[in-house]
Protein backbone atom coordinates (compact mmCIF):
# COMPACT_ATOMS: atom_id res chain seq x y z
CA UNK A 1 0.00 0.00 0.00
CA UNK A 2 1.15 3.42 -0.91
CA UNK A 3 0.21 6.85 0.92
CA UNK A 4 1.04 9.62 -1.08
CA UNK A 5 -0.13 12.44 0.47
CA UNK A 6 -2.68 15.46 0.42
CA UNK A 7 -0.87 16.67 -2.83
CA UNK A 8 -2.30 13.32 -4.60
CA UNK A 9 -5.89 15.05 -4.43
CA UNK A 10 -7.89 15.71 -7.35
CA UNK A 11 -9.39 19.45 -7.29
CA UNK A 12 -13.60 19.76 -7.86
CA UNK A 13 -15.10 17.87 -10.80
CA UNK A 14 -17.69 18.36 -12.83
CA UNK A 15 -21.33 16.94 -11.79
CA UNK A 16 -22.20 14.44 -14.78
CA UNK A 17 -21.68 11.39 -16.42
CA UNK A 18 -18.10 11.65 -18.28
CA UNK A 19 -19.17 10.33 -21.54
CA UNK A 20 -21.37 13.53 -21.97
CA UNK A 21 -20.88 15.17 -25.45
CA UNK A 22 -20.71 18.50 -26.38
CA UNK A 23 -24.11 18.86 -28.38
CA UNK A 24 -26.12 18.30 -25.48
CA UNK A 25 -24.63 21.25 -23.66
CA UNK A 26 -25.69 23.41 -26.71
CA UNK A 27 -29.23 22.89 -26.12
CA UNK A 28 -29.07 23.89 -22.75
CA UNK A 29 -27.89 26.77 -23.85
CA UNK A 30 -30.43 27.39 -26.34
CA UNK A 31 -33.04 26.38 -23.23
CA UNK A 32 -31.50 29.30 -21.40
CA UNK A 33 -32.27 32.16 -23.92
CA UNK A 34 -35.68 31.13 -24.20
CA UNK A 35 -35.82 32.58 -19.64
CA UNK A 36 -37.40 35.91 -20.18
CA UNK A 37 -37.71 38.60 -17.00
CA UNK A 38 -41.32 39.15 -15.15
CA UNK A 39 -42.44 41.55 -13.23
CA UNK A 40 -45.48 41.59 -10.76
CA UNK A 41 -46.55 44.33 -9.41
CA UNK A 42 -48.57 43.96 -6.17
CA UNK A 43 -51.92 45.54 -5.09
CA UNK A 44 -50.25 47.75 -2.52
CA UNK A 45 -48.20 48.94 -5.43
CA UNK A 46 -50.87 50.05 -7.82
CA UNK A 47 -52.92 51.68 -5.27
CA UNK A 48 -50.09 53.86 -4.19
CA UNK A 49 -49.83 54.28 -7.95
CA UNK A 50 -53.20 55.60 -8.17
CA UNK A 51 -52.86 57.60 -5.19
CA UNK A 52 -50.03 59.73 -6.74
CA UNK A 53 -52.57 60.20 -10.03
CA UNK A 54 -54.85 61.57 -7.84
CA UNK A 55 -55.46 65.46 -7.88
CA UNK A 56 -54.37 67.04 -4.30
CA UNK A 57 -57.07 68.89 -3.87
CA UNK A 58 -61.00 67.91 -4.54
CA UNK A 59 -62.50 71.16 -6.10
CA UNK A 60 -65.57 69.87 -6.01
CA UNK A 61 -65.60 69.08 -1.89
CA UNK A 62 -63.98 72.33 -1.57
CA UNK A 63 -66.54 74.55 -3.20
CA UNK A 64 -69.16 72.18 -1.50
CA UNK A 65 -68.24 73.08 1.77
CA UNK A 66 -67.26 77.05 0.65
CA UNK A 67 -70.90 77.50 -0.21
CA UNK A 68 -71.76 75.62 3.01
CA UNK A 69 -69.94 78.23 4.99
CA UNK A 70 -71.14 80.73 3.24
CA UNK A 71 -74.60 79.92 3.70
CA UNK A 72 -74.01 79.25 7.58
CA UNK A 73 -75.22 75.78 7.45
CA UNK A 74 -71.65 74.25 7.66
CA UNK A 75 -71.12 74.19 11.69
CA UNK A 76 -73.72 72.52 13.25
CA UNK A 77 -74.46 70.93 16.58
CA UNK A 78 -73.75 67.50 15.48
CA UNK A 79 -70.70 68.21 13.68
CA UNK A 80 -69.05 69.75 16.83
CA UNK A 81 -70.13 67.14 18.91
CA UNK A 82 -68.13 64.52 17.00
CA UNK A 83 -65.41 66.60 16.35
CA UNK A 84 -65.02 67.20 20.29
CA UNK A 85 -65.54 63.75 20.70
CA UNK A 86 -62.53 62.25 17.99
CA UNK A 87 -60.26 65.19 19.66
CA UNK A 88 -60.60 63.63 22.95
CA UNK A 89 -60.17 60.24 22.10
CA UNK A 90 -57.03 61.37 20.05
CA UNK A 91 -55.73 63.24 23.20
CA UNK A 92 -56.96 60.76 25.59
């Protein structure tokens, strides 16, 4: 028996059979350019999307409640009481 040391060792090989011919690692490649990219874009994602399309401001709710004022019907008793009410559960 003959010991010949760690410099006897063969370095990493190749995972296959050996008899493997070259025209079968062509079509792999071929396989390979067929892999397109895809992208999905989540729900999150689009409505945050739409949310930037969205105009800042509401024109229509603002002249809504401009005449409103205007007309004195805007502040009423109801609509202070829930105001007071969210303000002291946001404080409390």
């Amino acid at each position: 028996m003959q010991i010949y040391g760690p410099a006897q060792l063969h370095g990493p090989q190749a995972i296959g059979a050996p008899h493997m011919t070259r025209a079968a690692s062509s079509t792999s490649q071929v396989e390979s350019s067929k892999i397109q990219d895809e992208v999905n874009i989540s729900d999150a994602a689009r409505l945050v999307e739409m949310a930037k399309q969205a105009p800042d401001i509401r024109q229509d709710r603002v002249q809504s409640l401009r005449a409103q004022i205007a007309s004195g019907t805007y502040e009423t008793a109801g609509k202070l009481e829930v105001t007071v009410s969210r303000l002291l559960d946001e404080i409390g």
